[in-house]
Structures are given as C-alpha cells and as structure tokens.
C-alpha atoms as a PDB file:
ATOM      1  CA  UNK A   1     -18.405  27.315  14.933  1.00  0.00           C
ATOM      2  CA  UNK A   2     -16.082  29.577  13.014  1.00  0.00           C
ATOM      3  CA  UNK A   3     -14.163  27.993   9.589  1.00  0.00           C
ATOM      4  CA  UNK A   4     -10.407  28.428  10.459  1.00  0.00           C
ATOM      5  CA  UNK A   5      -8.030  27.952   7.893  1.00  0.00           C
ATOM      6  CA  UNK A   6      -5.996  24.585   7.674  1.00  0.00           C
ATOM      7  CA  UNK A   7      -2.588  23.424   6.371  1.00  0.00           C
ATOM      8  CA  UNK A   8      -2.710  22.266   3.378  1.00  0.00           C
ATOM      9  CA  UNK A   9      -1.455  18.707   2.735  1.00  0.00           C
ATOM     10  CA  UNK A  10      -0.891  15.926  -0.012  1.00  0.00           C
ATOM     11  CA  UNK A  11      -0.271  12.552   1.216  1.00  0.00           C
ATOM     12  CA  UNK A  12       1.088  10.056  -1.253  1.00  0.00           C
ATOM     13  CA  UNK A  13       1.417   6.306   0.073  1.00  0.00           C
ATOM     14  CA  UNK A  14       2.007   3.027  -1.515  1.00  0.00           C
ATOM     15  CA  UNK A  15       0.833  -0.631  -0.788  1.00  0.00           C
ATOM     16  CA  UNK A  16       2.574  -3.514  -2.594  1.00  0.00           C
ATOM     17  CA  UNK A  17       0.758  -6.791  -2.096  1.00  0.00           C
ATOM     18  CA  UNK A  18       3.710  -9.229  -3.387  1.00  0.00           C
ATOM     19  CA  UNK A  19       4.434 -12.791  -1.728  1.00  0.00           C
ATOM     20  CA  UNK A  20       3.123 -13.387   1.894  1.00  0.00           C
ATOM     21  CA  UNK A  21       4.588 -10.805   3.739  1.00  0.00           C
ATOM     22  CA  UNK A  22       2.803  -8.086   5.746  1.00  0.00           C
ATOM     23  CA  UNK A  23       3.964  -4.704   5.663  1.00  0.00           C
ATOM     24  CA  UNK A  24       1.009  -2.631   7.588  1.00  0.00           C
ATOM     25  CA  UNK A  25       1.293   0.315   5.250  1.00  0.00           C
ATOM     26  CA  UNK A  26      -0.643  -2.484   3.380  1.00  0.00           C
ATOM     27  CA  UNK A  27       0.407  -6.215   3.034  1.00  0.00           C
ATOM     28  CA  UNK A  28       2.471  -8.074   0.221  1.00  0.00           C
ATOM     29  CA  UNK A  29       1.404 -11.018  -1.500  1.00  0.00           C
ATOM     30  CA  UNK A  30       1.888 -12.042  -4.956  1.00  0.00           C
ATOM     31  CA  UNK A  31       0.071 -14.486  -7.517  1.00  0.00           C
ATOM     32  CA  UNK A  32       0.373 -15.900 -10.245  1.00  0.00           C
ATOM     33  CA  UNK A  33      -1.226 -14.726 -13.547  1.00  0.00           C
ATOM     34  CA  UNK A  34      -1.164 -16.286 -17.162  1.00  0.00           C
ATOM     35  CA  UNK A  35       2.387 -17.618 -15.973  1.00  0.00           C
ATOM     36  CA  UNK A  36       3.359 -14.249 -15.039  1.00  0.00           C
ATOM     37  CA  UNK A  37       3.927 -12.832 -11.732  1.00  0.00           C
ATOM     38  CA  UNK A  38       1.314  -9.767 -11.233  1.00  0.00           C
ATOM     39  CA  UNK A  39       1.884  -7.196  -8.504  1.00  0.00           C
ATOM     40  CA  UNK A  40      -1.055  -5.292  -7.412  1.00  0.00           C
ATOM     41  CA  UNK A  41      -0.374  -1.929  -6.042  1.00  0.00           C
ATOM     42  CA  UNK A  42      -2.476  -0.129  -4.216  1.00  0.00           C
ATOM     43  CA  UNK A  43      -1.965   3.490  -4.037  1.00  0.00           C
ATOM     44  CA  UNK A  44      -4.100   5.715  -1.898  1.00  0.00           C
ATOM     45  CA  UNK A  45      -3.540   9.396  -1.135  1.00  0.00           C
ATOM     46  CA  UNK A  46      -6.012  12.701  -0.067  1.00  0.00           C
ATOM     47  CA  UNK A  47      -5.877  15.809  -1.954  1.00  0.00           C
ATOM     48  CA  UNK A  48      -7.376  19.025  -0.729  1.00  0.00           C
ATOM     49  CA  UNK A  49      -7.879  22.539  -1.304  1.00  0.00           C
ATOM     50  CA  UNK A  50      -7.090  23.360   2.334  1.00  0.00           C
ATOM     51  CA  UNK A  51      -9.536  21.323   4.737  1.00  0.00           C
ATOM     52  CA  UNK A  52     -12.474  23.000   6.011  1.00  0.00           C
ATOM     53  CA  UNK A  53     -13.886  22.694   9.440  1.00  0.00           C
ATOM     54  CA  UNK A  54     -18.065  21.833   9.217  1.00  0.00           C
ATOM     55  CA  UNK A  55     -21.086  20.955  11.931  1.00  0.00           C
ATOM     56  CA  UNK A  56     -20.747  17.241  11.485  1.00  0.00           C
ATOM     57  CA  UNK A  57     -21.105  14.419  13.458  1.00  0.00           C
ATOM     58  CA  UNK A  58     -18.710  12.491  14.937  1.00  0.00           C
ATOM     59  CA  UNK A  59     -19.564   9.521  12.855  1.00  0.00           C
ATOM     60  CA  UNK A  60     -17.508   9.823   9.038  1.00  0.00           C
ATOM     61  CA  UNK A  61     -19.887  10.716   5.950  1.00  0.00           C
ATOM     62  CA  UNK A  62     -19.078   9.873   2.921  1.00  0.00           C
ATOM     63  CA  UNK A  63     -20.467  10.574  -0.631  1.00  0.00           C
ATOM     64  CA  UNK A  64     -18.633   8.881  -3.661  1.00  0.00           C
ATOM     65  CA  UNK A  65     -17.778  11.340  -6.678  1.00  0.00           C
ATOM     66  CA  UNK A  66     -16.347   9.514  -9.442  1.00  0.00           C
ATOM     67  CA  UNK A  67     -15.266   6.105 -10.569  1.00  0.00           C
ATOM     68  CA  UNK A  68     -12.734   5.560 -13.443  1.00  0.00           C
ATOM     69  CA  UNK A  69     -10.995   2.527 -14.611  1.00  0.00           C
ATOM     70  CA  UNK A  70      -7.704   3.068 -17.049  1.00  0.00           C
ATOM     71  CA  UNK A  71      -6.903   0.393 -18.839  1.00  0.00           C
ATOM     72  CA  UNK A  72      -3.061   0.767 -19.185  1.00  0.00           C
ATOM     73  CA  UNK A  73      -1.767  -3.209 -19.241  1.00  0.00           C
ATOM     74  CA  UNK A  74       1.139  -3.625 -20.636  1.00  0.00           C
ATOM     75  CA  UNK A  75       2.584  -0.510 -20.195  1.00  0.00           C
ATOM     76  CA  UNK A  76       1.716  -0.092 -16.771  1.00  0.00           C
ATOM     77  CA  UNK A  77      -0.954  -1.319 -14.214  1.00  0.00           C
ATOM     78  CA  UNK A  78      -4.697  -0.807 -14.782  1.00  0.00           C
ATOM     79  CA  UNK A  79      -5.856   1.275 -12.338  1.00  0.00           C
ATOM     80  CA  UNK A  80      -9.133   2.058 -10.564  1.00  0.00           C
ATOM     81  CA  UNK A  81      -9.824   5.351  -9.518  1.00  0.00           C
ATOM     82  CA  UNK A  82     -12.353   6.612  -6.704  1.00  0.00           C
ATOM     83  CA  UNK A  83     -12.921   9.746  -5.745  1.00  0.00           C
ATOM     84  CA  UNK A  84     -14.766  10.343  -2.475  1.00  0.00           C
ATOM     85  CA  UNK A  85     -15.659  13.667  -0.368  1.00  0.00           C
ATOM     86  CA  UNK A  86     -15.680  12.995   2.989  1.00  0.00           C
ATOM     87  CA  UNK A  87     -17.063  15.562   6.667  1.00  0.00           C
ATOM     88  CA  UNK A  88     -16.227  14.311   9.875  1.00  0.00           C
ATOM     89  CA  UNK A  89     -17.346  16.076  13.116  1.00  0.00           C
ATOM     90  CA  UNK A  90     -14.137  15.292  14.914  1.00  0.00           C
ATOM     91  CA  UNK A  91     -11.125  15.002  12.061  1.00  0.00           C
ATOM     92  CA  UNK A  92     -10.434  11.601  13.398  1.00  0.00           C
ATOM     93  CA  UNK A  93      -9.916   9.823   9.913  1.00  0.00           C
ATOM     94  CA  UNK A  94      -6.809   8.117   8.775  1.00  0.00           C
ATOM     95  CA  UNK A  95      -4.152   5.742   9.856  1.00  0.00           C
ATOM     96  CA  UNK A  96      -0.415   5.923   9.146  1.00  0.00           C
ATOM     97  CA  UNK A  97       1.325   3.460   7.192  1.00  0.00           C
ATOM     98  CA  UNK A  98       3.649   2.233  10.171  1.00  0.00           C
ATOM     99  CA  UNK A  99       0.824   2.471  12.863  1.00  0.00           C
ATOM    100  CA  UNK A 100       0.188  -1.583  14.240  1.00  0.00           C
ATOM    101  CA  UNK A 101      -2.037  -0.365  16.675  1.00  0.00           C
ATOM    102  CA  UNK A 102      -4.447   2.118  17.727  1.00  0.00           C
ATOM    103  CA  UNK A 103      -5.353   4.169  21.000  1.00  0.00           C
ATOM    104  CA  UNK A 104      -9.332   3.962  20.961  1.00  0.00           C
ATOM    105  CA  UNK A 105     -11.478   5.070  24.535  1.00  0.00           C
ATOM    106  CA  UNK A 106      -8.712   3.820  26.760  1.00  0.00           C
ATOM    107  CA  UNK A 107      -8.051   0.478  25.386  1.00  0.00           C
ATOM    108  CA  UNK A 108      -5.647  -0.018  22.846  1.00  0.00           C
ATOM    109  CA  UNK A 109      -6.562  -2.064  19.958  1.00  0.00           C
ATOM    110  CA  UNK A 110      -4.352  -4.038  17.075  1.00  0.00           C
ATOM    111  CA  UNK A 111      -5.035  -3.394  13.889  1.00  0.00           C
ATOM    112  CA  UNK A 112      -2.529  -5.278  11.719  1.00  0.00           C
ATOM    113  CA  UNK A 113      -2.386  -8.618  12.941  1.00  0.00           C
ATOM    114  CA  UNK A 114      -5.264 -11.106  11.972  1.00  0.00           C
ATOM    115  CA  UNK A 115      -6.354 -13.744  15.111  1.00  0.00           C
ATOM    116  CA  UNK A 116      -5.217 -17.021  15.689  1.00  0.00           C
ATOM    117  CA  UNK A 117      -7.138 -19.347  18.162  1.00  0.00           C
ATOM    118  CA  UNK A 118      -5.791 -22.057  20.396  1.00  0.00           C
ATOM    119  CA  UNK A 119      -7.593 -24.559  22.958  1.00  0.00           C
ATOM    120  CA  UNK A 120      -7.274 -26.828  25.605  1.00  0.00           C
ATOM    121  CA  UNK A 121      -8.480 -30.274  23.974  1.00  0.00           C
ATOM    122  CA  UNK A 122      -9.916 -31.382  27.219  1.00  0.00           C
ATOM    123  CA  UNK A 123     -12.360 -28.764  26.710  1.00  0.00           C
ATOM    124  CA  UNK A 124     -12.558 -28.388  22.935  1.00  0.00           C
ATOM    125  CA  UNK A 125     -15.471 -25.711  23.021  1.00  0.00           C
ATOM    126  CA  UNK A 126     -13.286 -23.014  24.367  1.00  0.00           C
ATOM    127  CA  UNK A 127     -11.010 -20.950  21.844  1.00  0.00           C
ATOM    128  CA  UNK A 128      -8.841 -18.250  23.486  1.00  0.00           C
ATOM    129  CA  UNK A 129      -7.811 -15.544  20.357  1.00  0.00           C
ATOM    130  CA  UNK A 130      -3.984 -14.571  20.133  1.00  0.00           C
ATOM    131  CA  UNK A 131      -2.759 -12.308  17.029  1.00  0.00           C
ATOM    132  CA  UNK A 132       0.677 -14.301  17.342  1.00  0.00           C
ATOM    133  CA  UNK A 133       0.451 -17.387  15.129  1.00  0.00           C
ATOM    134  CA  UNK A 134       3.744 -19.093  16.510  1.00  0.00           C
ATOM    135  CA  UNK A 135       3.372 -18.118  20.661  1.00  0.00           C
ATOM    136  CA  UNK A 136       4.574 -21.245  23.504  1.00  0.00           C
ATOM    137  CA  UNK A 137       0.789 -22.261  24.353  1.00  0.00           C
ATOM    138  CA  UNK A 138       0.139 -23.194  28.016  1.00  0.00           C
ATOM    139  CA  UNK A 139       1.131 -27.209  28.066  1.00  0.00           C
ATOM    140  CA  UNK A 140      -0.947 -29.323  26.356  1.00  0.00           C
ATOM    141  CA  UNK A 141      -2.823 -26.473  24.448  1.00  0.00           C
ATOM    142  CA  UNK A 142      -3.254 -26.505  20.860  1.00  0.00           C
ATOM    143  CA  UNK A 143      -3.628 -24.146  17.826  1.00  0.00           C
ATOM    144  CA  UNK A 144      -6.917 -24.498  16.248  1.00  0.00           C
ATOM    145  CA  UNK A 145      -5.891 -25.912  12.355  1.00  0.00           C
ATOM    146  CA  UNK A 146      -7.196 -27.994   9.080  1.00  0.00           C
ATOM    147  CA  UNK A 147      -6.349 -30.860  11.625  1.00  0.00           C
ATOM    148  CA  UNK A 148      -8.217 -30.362  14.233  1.00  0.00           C
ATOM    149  CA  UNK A 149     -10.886 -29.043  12.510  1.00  0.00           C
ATOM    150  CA  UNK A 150     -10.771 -32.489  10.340  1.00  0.00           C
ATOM    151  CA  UNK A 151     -10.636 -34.994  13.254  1.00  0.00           C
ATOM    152  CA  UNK A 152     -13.377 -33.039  15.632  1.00  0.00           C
ATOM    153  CA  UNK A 153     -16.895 -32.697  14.448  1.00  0.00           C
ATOM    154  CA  UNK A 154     -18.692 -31.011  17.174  1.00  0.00           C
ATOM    155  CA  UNK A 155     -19.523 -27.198  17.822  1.00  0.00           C
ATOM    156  CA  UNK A 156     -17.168 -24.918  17.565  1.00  0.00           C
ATOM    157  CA  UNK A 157     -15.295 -26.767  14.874  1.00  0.00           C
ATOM    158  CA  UNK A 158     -17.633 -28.268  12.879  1.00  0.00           C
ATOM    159  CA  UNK A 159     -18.859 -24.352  11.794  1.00  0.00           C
ATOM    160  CA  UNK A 160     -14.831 -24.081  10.159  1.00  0.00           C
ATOM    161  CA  UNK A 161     -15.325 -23.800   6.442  1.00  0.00           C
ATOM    162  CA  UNK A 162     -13.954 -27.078   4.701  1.00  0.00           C
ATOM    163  CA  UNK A 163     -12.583 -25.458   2.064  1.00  0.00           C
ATOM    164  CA  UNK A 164      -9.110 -24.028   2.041  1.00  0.00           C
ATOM    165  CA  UNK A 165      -8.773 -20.676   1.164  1.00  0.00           C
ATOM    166  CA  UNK A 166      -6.766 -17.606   2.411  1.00  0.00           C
ATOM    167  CA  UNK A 167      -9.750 -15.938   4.332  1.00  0.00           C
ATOM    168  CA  UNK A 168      -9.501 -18.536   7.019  1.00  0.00           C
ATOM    169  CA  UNK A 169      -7.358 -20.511   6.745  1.00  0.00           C
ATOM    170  CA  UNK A 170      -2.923 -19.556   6.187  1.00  0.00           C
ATOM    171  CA  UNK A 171       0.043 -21.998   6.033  1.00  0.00           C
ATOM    172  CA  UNK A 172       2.688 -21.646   9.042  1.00  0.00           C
ATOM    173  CA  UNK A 173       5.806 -22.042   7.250  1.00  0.00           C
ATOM    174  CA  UNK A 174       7.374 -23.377  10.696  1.00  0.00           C
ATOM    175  CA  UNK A 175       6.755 -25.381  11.976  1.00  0.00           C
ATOM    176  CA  UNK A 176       4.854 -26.530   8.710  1.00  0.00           C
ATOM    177  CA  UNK A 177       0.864 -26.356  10.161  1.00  0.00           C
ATOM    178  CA  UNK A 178      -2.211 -24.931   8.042  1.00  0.00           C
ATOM    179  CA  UNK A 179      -3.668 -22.376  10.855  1.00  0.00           C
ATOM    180  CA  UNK A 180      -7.743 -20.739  11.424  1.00  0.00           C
ATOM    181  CA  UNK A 181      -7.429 -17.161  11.139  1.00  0.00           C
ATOM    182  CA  UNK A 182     -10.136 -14.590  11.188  1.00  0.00           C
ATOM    183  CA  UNK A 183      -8.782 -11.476   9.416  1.00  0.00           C
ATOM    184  CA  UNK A 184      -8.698  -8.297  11.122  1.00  0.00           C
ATOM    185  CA  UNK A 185     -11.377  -5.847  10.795  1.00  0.00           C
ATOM    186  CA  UNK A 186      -9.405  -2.850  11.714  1.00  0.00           C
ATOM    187  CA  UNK A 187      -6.573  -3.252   9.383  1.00  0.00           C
ATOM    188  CA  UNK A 188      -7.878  -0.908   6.783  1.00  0.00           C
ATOM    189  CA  UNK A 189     -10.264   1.904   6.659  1.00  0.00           C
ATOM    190  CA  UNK A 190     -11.468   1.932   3.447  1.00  0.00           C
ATOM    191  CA  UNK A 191     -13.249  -0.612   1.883  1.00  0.00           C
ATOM    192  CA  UNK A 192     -14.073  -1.409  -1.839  1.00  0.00           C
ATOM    193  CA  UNK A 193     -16.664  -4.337  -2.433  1.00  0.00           C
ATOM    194  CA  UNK A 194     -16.750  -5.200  -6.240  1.00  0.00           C
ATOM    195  CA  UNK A 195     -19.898  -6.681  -7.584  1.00  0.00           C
ATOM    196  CA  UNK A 196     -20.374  -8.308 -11.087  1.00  0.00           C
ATOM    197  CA  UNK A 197     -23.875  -7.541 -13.211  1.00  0.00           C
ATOM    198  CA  UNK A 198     -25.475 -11.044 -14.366  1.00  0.00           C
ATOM    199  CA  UNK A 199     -27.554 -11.470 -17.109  1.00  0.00           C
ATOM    200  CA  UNK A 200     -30.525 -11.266 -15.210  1.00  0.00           C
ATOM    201  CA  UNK A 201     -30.075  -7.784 -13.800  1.00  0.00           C
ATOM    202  CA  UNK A 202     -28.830  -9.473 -10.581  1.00  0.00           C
ATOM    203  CA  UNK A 203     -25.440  -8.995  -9.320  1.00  0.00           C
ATOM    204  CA  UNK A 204     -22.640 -11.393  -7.817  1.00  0.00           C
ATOM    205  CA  UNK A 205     -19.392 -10.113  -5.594  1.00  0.00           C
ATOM    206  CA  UNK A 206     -16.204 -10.838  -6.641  1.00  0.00           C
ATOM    207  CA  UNK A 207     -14.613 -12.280  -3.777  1.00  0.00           C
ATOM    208  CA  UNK A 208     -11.254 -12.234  -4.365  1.00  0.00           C
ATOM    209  CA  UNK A 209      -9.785 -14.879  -1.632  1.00  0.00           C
ATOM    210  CA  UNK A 210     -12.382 -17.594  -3.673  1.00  0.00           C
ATOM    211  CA  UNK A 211      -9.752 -20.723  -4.459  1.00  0.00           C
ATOM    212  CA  UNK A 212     -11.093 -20.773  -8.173  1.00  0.00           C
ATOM    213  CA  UNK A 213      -9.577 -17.835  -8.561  1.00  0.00           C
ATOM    214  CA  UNK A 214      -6.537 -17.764  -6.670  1.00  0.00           C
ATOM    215  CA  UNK A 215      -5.700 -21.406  -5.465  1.00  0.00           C
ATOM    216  CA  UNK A 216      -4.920 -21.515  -1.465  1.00  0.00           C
ATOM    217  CA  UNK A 217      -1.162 -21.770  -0.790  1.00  0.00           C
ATOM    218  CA  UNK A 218       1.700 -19.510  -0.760  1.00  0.00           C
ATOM    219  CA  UNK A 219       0.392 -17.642  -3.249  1.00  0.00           C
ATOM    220  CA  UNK A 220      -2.982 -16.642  -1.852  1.00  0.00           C
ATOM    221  CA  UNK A 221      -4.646 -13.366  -2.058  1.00  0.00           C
ATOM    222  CA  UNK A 222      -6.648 -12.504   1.315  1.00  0.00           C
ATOM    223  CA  UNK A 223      -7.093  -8.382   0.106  1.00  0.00           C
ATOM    224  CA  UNK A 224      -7.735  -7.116  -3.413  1.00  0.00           C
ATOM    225  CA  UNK A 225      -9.501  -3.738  -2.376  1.00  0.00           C
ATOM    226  CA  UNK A 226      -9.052  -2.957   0.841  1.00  0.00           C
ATOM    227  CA  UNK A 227      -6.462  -0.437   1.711  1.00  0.00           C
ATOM    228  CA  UNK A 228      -5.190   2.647   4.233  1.00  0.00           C
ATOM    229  CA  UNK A 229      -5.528   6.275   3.748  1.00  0.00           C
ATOM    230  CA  UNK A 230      -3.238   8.412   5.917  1.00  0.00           C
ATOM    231  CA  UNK A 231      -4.392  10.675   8.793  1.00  0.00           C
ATOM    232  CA  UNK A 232      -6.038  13.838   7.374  1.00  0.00           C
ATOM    233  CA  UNK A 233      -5.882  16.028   9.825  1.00  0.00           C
ATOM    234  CA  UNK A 234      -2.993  18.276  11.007  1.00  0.00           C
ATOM    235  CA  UNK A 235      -4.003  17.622  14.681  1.00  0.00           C
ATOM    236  CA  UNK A 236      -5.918  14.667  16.219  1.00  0.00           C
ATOM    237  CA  UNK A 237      -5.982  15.900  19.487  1.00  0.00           C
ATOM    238  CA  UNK A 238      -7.745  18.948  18.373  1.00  0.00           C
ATOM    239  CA  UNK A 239     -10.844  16.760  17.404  1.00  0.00           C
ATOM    240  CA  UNK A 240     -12.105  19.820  14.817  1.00  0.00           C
ATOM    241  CA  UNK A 241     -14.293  18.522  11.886  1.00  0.00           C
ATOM    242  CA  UNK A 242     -12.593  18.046   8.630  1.00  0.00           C
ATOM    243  CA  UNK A 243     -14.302  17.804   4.997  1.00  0.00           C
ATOM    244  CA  UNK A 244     -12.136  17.677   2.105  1.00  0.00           C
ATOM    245  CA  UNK A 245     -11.899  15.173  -0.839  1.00  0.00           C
ATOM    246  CA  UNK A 246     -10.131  11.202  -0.694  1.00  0.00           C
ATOM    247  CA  UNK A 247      -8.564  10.223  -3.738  1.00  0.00           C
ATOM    248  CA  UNK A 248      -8.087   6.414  -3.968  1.00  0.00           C
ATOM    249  CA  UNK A 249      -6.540   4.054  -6.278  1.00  0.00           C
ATOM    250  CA  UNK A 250      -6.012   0.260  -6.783  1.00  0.00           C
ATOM    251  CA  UNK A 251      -3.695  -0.569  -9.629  1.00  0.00           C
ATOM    252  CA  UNK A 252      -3.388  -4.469 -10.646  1.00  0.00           C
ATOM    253  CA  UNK A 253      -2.684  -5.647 -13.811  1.00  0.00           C
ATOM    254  CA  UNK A 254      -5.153  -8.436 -12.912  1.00  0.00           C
ATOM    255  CA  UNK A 255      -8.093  -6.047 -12.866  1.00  0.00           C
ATOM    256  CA  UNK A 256      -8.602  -6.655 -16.602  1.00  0.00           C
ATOM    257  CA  UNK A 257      -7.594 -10.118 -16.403  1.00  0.00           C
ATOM    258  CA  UNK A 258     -10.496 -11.102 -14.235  1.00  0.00           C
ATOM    259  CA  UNK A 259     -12.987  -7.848 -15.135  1.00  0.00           C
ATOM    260  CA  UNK A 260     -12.491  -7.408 -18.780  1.00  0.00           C
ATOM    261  CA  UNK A 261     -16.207  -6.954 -20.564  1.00  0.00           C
ATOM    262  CA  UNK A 262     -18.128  -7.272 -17.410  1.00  0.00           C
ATOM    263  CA  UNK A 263     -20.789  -4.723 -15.851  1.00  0.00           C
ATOM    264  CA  UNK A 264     -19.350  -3.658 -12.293  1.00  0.00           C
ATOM    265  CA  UNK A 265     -20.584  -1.825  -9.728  1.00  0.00           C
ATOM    266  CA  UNK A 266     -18.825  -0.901  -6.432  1.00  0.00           C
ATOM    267  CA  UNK A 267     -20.012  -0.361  -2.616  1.00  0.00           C
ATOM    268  CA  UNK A 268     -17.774   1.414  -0.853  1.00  0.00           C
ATOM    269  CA  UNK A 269     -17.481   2.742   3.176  1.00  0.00           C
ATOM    270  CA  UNK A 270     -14.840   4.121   5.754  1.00  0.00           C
ATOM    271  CA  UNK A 271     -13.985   3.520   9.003  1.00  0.00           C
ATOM    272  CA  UNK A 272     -12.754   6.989  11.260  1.00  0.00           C
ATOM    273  CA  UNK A 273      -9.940   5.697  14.322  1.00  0.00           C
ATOM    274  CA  UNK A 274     -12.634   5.389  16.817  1.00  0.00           C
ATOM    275  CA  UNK A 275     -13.817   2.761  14.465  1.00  0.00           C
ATOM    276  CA  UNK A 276     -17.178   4.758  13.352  1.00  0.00           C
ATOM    277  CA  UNK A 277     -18.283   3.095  10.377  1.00  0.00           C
ATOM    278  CA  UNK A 278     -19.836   5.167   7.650  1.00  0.00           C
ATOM    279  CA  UNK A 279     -22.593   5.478   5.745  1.00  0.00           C
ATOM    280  CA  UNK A 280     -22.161   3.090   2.655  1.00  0.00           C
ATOM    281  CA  UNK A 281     -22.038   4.439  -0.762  1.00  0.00           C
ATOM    282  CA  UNK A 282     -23.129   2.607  -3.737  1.00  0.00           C
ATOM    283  CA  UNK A 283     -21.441   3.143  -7.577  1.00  0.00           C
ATOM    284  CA  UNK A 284     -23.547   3.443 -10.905  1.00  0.00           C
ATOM    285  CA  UNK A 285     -22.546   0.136 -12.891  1.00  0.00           C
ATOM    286  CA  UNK A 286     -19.681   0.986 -15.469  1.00  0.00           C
ATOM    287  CA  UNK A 287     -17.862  -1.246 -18.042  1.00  0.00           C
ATOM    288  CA  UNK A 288     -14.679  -2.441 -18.041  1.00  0.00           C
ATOM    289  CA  UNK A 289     -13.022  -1.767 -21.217  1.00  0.00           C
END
C-alpha cells in the first residue's frame, strides 16, 4: 500500500467531572476534598506530525511512551501525562465529544448512558436492561433498587453487592429511589488502571468508586481515569490505517492527595469504534512526588 500524505490535525478537548451531571464529552461530578471542593479535569488531545498510513490490522495497537506526573497543587491541578503511539489497520479510533451513540456492523449501539434494570415481581428472575433510569414501566413492573435487592434473597438479586457505592448503585433524585446500574463499557476508549506497590513487591488497584474513599451519595466518583480521545482520522469512511502519537492527560488536584509517596504503576488499553480492544500496555512503577 502506498503512504499518502494526511492532514494534519491537533485536537484539544476537555472533560470536567464536577457534581452528578453527565456531559458525554466526559461526565461531571464533584467531591469533596480536605473541606474543599476538587475538580478533576481530564484533558485528552492527539498530536501528530501528519498521520501515516501502515499494514496494520484492523484491531488498535498500542505501545505506551512516557509517563509523567507534575506536581503543580496549589497553583494549578497535578497532572498525569501519557504518551502513547498508536497503528490501526482501518483509522477507526476516536469518538467525538457530543457523539451518545455509535453506528457499529448495522446495529447502533449507546455509549453514554449506563443500564438500568427493571422486572416483573411475579417473575423476579427476569431483568429487562433500559439506559433510561426514570421510563413508565409496563404496570406493575419495577426498577431493580437497594430495596428490592434488600427484601429478595434469591438469584438474581442476592449476587447485588451490599455495599453502596457509585459503581452500582446511583441515587434518583425523583422520585427519591437508590437505583442498580451497570456502567457502560463503551463510554470511553481509553482506559487508565492505577495500581499501588505494597511493601511486599505486590501491588493493589486503586479503585476509585471504593466508599472509603469517596463516600456513596451525591458526591460520588464512578470515573477517575477513564476518558475520550477524539476521532483521528480525517475520514472514517475511508477505513485507511492511521499511526501517529495520543497524548493524554488527567489533571486532579486529588492525585497527590490520595498518591503522594506511593510506588504506582499504570495498565493502560484502547478501544477503536468497532469496539476492538487493544493490546494492554503495562507502565514501569514511578513515584509520586
């Protein structure tokens, strides 16, 4: 295949995560933090030297760079840099900030909304998935919530976690209910898993929906990571490979808060918009300073 010259492009896009409201050019929550309130922005963006088109395959491969944390609190945000090269046999890779859903092999697929579940309590073992948390439900169906999950102890329901926390469980502000949810695993396509060195050489995720850290309420924090990167290629239809280089960076004055002294390391993959996951790249430990 010949190399053909590309249009060169820099995308710069923001995600605010303030108080439980989803925007799906990220989502907004906020938290509280040593009595102050902490906004974690995200920002992601792809810089290039004019994409190349290589013999790849269709599935994305990935191969991590650099890592850098600035420490910057007060003065501004710490942020957490990543640097990623990236070849993809058909230049499907991104998703636009204001894009809720997503055309994949002739079915069209959500990928902002997280699913609810509701069921017919004359046959409790049946859970029909809706990504509207606040739909008219055929008569005498129910949502499946802390309630039900509380007063019914067989199978499904008895496999809902029992503690609250903002993975699975959100509060419906009306009418007032505390909902299941299973979060959406197309909402992003990149995604950052932070692990913690022990003492012992072993290492521990930091999950960052864990009630310990952030108590469950309206406060929660279901993403800490996880973000968008914009569309990277000048034509989709066109299906050409792409390589060029992802820049990526989560900024959150709680970053040294929570990671302050501690041996890190990070594992990181993408997902292209057929939903191709790729391969999984893995971070030398590093300090946070």
């Amino acid at each position: 295949m010949k190399n053909r010259s590309l249009k060169c492009n820099v995308f710069d896009i923001k995600f605010v995560l303030e108080a439980n409201q989803f925007e799906w050019i990220g989502f907004k929550k906020n938290m509280d933090l040593v009595k102050n309130i902490v906004l974690i922005l995200v920002i992601c963006w792809i810089t290039n030297g004019c994409f190349k088109e290589p013999e790849s395959s269709s599935v994305p491969e990935i191969q991590l760079q650099s890592v850098n944390f600035i420490h910057e609190f007060p003065t501004s945000p710490d942020t957490l840099e990543l640097t990623l090269k990236f070849k993809d046999g058909d230049g499907d890779l991104g998703i636009n900030g204001d894009e809720n859903s997503i055309q994949s092999n002739k079915d069209t697929k959500d990928i902002s909304s997280p699913y609810y579940y509701y069921y017919d309590p004359a046959h409790s073992t049946t859970w029909f998935p809706t990504h509207q948390n606040n739909m008219t439900l055929p008569k005498g169906y129910q949502y499946v919530n802390y309630a039900s999950h509380r007063r019914i102890h067989t199978f499904p329901f008895d496999t809902l976690p029992g503690i609250l926390n903002c993975k699975h469980w959100e509060l419906r502000a009306s009418p007032a209910d505390t909902l299941y949810i299973q979060q959406n695993p197309y909402s992003y396509n990149i995604f950052v898993y932070l692990f913690i060195k022990n003492a012992d050489a072993s290492y521990t995720y930091f999950d960052p929906t864990d009630p310990k850290l952030f108590p469950f309420g309206d406060r929660c924090v279901t993403n800490f990571f996880n973000g968008r990167f914009p569309v990277v290629s000048s034509d989709l239809q066109n299906e050409a490979p792409l390589e060029g280089t992802i820049t990526y960076k989560i900024q959150s004055s709680a970053l040294y808060f929570y990671l302050h002294g501690k041996t890190v390391k990070l594992k990181i993959y993408v997902l292209d918009r057929a939903f191709n996951k790729s391969n999984l790249v893995e971070s030398r430990d590093f300090n946070i300073q």
